[in-house]
C-alpha atoms as a PDB file:
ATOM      1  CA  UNK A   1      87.094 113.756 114.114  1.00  0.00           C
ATOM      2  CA  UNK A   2      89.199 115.280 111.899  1.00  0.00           C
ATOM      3  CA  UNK A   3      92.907 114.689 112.068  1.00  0.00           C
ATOM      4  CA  UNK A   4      95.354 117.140 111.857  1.00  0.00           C
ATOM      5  CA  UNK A   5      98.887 116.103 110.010  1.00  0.00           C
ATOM      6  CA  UNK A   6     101.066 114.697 110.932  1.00  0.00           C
ATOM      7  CA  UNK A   7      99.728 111.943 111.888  1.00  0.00           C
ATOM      8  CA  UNK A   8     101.582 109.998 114.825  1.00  0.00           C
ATOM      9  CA  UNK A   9     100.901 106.561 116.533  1.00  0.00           C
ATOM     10  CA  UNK A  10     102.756 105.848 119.614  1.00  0.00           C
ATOM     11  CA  UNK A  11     102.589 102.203 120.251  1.00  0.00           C
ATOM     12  CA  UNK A  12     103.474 100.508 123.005  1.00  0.00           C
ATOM     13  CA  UNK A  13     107.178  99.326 122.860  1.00  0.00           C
ATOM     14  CA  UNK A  14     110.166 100.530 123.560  1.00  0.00           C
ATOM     15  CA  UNK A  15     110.160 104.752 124.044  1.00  0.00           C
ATOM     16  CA  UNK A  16     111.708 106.208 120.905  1.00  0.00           C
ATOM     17  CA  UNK A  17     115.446 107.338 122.430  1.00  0.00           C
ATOM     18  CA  UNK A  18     116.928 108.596 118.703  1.00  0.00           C
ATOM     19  CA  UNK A  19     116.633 112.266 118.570  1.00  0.00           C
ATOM     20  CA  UNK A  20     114.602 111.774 115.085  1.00  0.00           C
ATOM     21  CA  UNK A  21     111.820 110.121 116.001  1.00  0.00           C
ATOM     22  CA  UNK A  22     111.636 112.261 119.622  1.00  0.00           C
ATOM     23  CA  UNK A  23     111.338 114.797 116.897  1.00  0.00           C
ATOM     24  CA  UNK A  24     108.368 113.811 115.139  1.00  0.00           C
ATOM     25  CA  UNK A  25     106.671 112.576 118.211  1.00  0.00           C
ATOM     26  CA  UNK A  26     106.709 115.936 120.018  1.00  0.00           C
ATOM     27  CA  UNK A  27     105.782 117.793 116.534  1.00  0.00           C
ATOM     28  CA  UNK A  28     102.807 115.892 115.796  1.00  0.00           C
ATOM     29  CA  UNK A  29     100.028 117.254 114.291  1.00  0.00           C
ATOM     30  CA  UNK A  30      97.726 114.607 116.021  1.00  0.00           C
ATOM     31  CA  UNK A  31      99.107 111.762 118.430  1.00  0.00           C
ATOM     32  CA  UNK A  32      97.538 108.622 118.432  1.00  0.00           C
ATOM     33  CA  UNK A  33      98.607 106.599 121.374  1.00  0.00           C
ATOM     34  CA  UNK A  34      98.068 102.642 121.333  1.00  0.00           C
ATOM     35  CA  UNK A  35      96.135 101.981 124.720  1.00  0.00           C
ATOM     36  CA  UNK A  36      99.232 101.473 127.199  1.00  0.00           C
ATOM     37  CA  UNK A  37     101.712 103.904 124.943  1.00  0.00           C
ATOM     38  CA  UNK A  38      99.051 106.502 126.878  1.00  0.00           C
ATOM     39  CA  UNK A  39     100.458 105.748 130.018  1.00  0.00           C
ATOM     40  CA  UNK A  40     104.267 106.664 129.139  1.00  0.00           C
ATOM     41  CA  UNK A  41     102.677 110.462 127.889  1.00  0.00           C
ATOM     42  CA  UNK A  42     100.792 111.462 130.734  1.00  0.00           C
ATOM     43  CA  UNK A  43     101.784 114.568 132.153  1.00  0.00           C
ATOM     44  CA  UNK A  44     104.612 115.056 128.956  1.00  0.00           C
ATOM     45  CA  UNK A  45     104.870 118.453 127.645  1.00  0.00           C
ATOM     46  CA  UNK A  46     102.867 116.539 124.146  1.00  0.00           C
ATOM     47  CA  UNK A  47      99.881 114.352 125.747  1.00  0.00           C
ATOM     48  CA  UNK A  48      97.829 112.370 123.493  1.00  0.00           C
ATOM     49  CA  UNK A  49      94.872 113.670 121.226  1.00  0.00           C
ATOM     50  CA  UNK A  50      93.531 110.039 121.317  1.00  0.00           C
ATOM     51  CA  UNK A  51      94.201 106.713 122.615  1.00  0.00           C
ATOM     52  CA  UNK A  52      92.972 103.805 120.695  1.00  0.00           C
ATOM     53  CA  UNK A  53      92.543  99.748 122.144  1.00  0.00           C
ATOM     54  CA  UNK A  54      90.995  97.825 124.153  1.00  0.00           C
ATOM     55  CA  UNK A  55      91.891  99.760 126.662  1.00  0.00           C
ATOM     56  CA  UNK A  56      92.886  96.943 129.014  1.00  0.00           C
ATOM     57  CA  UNK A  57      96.268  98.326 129.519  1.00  0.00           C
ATOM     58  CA  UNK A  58      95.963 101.674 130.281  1.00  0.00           C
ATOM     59  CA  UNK A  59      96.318 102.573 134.370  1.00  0.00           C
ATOM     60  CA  UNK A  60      93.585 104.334 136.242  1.00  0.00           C
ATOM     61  CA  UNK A  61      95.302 107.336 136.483  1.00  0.00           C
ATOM     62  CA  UNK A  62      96.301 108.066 132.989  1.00  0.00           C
ATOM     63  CA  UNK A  63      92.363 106.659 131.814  1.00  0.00           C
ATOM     64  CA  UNK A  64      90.588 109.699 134.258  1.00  0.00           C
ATOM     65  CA  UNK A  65      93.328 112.131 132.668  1.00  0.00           C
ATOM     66  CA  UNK A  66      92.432 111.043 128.883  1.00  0.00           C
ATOM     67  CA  UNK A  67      88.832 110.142 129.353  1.00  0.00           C
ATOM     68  CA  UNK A  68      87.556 112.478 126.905  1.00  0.00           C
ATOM     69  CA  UNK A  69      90.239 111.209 124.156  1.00  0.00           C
ATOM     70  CA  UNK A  70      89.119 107.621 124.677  1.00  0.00           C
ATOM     71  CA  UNK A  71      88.614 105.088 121.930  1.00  0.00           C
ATOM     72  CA  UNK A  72      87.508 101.747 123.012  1.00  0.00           C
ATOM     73  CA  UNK A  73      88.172  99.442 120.333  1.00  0.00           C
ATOM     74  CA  UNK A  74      87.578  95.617 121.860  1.00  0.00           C
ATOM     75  CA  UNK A  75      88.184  93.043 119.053  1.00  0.00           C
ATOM     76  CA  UNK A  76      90.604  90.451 119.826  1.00  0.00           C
ATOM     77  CA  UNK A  77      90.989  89.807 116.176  1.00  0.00           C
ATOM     78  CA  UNK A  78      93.812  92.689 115.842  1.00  0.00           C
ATOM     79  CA  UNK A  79      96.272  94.377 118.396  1.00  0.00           C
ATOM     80  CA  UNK A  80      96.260  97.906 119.311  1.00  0.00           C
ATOM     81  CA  UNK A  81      98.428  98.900 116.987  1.00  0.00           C
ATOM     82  CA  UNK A  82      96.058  97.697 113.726  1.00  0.00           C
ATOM     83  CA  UNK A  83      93.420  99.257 115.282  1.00  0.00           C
ATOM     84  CA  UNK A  84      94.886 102.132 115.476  1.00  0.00           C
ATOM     85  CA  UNK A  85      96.179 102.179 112.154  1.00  0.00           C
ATOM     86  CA  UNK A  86      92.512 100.788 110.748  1.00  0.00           C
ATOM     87  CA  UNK A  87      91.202 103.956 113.055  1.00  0.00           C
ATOM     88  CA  UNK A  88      93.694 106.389 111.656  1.00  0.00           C
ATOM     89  CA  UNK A  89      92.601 105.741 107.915  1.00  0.00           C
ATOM     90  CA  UNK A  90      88.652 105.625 108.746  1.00  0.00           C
ATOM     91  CA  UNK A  91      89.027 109.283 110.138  1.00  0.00           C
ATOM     92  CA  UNK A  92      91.035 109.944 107.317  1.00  0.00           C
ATOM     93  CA  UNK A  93      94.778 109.912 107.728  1.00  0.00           C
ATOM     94  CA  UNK A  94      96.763 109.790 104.315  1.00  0.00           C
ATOM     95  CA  UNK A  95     100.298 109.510 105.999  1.00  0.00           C
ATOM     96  CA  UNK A  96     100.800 107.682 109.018  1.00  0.00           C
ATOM     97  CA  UNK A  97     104.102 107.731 110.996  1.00  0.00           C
ATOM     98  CA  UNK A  98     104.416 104.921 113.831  1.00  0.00           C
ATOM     99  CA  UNK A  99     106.859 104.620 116.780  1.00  0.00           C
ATOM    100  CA  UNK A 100     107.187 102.741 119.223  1.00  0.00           C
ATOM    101  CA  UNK A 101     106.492  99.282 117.357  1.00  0.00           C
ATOM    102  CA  UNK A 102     109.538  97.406 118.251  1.00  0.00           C
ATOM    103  CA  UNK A 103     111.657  96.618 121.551  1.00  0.00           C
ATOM    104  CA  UNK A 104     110.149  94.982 124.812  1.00  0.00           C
ATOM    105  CA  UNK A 105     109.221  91.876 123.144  1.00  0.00           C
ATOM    106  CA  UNK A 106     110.453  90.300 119.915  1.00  0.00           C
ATOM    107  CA  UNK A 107     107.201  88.590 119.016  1.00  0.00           C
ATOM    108  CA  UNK A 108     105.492  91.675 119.073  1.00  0.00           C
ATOM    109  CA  UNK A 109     108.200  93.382 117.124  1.00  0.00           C
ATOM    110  CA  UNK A 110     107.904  91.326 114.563  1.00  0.00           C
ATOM    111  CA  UNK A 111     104.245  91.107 114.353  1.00  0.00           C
ATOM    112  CA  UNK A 112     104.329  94.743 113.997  1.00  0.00           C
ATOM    113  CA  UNK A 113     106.824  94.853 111.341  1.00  0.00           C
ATOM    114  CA  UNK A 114     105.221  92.458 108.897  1.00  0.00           C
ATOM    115  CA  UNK A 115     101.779  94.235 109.765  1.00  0.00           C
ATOM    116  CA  UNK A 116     103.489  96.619 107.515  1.00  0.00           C
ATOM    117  CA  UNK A 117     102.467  94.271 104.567  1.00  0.00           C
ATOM    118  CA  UNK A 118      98.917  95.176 104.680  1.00  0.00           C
ATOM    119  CA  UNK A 119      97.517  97.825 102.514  1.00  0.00           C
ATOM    120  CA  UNK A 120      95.857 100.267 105.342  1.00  0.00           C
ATOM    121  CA  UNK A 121      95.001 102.886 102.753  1.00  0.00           C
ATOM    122  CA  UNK A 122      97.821 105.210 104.022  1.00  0.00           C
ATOM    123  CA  UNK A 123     101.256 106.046 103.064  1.00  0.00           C
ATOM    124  CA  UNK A 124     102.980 104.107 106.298  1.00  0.00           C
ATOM    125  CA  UNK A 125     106.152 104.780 107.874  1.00  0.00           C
ATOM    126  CA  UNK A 126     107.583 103.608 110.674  1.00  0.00           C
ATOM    127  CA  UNK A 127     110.433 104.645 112.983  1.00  0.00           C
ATOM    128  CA  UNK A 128     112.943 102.963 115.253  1.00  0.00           C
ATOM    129  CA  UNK A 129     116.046 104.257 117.049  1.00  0.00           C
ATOM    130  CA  UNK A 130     118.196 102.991 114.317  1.00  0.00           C
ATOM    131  CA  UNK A 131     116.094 103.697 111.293  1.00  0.00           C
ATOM    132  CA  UNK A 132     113.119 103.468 109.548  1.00  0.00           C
ATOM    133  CA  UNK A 133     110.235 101.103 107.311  1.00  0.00           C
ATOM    134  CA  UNK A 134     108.291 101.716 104.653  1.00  0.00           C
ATOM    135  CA  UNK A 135     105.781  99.162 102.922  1.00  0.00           C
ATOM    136  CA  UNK A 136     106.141  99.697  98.915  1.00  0.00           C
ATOM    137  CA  UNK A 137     103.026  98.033  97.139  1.00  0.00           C
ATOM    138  CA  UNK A 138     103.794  99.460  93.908  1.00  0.00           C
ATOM    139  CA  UNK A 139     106.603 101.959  93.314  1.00  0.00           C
ATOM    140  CA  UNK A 140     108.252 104.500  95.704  1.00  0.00           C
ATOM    141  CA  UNK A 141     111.096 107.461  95.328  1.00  0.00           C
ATOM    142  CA  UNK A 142     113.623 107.697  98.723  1.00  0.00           C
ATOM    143  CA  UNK A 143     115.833 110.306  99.926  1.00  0.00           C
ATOM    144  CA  UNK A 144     119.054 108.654 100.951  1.00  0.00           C
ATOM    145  CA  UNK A 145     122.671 109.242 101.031  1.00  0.00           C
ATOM    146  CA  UNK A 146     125.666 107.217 100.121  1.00  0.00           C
ATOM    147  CA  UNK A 147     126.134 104.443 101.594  1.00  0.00           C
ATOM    148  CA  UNK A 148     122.697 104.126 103.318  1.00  0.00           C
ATOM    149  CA  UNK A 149     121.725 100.713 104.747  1.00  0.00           C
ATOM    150  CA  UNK A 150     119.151  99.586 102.951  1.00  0.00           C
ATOM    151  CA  UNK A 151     116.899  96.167 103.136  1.00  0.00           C
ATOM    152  CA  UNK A 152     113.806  94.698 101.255  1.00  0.00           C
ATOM    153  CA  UNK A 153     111.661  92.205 102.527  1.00  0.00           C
ATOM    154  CA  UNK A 154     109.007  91.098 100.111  1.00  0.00           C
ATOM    155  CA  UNK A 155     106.115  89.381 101.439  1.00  0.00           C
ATOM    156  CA  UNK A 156     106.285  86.271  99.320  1.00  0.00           C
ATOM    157  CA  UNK A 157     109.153  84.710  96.598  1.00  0.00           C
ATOM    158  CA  UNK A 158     106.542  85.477  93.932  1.00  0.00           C
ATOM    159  CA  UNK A 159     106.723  89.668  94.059  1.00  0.00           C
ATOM    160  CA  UNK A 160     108.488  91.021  91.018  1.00  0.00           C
ATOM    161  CA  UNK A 161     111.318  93.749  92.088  1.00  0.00           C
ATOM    162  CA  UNK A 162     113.174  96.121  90.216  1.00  0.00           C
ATOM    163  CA  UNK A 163     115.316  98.740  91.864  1.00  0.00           C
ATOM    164  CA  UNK A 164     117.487 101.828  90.826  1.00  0.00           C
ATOM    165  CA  UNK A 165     119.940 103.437  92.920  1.00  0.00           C
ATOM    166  CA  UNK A 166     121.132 100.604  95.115  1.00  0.00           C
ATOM    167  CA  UNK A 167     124.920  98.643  95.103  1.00  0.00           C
ATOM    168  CA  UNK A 168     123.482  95.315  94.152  1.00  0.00           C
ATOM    169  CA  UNK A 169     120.451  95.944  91.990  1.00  0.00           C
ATOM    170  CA  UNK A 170     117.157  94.071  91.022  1.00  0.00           C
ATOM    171  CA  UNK A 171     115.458  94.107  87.739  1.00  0.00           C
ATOM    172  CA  UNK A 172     112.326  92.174  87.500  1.00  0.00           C
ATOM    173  CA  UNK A 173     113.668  90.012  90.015  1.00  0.00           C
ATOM    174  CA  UNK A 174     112.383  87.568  92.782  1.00  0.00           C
ATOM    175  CA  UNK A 175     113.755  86.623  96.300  1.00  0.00           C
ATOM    176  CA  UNK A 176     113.560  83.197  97.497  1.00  0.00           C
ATOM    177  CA  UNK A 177     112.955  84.308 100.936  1.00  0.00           C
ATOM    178  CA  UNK A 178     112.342  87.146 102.649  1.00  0.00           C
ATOM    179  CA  UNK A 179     115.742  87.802 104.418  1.00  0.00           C
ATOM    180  CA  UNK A 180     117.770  87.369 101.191  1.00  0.00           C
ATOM    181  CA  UNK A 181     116.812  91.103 100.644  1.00  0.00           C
ATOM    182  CA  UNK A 182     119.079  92.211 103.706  1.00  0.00           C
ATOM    183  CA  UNK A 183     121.912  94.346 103.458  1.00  0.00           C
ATOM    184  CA  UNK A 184     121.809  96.141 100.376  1.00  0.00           C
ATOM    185  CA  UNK A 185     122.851  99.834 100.064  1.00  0.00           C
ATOM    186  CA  UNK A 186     122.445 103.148  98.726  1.00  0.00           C
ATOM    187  CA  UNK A 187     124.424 104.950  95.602  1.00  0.00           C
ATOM    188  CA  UNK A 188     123.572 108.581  96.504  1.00  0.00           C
ATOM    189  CA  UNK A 189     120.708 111.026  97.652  1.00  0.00           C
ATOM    190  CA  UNK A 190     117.689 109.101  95.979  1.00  0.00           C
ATOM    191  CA  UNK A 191     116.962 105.141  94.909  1.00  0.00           C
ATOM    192  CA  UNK A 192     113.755 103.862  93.692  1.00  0.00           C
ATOM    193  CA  UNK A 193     111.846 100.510  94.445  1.00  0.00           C
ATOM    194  CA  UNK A 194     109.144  99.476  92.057  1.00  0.00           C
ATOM    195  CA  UNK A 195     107.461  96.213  93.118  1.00  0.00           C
ATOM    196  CA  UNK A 196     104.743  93.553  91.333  1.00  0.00           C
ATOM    197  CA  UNK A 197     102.332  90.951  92.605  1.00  0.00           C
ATOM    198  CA  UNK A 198     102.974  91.793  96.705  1.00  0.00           C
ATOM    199  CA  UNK A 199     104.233  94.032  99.325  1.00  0.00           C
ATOM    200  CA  UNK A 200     107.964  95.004  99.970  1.00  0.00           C
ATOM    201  CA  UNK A 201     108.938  96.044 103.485  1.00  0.00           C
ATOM    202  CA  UNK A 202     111.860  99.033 102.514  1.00  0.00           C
ATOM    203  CA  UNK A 203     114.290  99.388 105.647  1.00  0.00           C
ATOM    204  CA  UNK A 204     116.642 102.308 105.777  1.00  0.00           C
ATOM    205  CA  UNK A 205     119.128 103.319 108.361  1.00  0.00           C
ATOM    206  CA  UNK A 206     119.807 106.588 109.870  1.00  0.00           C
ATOM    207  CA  UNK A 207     122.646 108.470 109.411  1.00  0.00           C
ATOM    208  CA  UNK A 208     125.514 108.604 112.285  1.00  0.00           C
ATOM    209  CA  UNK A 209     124.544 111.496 114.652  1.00  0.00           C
ATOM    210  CA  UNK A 210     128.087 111.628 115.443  1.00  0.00           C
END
């Protein structure tokens, strides 16, 4: 089927509560809802165009409402929300935004986060109530502002990183582990990551909505 953009997965975690990624959620071109994330949407004013799993934690009711948008997906090999990303990129997707991935349970959290290492074959981005990810697996431009939070978590100490636009800077450089990236920041309205031999995990925070 073909997908209109944006493309939006709404796994099932904690419900976005930031007013950014409410935003994209209710302005998505085509929702994607991971199995039990279908259950939180039914009856919403922005119900799901499909909902991808195994299907073994959706409730009666909100399967008879979404029968026709149904993909059963039953490997036990991969959690929803792979499948849904793995689904998402067969059918086409380029971009991908996901919410919903963390909260509720830190194991899945962080299973979902360094998912975000794997090449899907779509640019990636996903959202939380205090900011976002993106995977860089060679070289990627950001909007910022000053004094963004930013962290990089490379998916091994052998990826080569060089950086531009951030406080402490990288050039050609390794981390011995993966949390030694945290708490960097931004110099102004753009920075630039650039990586070799891996993944990088890019974390930015959102701005203060006060």
């Amino acid at each position: 089927m073909p997908l209109k953009p944006p493309v939006v997965i709404l796994a099932d975690g904690a419900f976005p509560t930031h007013s950014y990624p409410l935003k994209i959620l209710y302005s998505a071109g085509t929702l994607i809802c991971c199995d039990g994330a279908a259950n939180r949407m039914l009856g919403s004013e922005r119900e799901p165009d499909v909902v991808v799993g195994d299907l073994d934690s959706i409730t009666p009711e909100a399967r008879s409402a979404f029968q026709n948008q149904l993909v059963e997906l039953s490997s036990q090999q991969s959690n929803d929300l792979e499948k849904a990303l793995k689904w998402a990129a067969e059918e086409g997707a380029s971009q991908v935004t996901i919410l919903g991935a963390v909260g509720l349970r830190e194991d899945h959290s962080l299973g979902n986060l360094l998912m975000l290492w794997t090449d899907f074959g779509a640019e990636i981005t996903l959202l939380t109530d205090s900011g976002q990810f993106i995977p860089v697996h060679t070289y990627h431009d950001f909007h910022s502002f000053e004094g963004q939070e930013v962290s990089l978590y490379p998916d091994s100490a052998h990826v080569r990183i060089t950086t531009s636009g951030l406080a402490f800077a990288l050039r050609d450089s390794a981390l011995s582990s993966a949390h030694k990236g945290t708490s960097n920041r931004s110099l102004g309205g753009t920075f630039s990551v650039e990586v070799a031999g891996g993944t990088v995990l890019v974390y930015q925070g959102y701005p203060s909505e006060d």
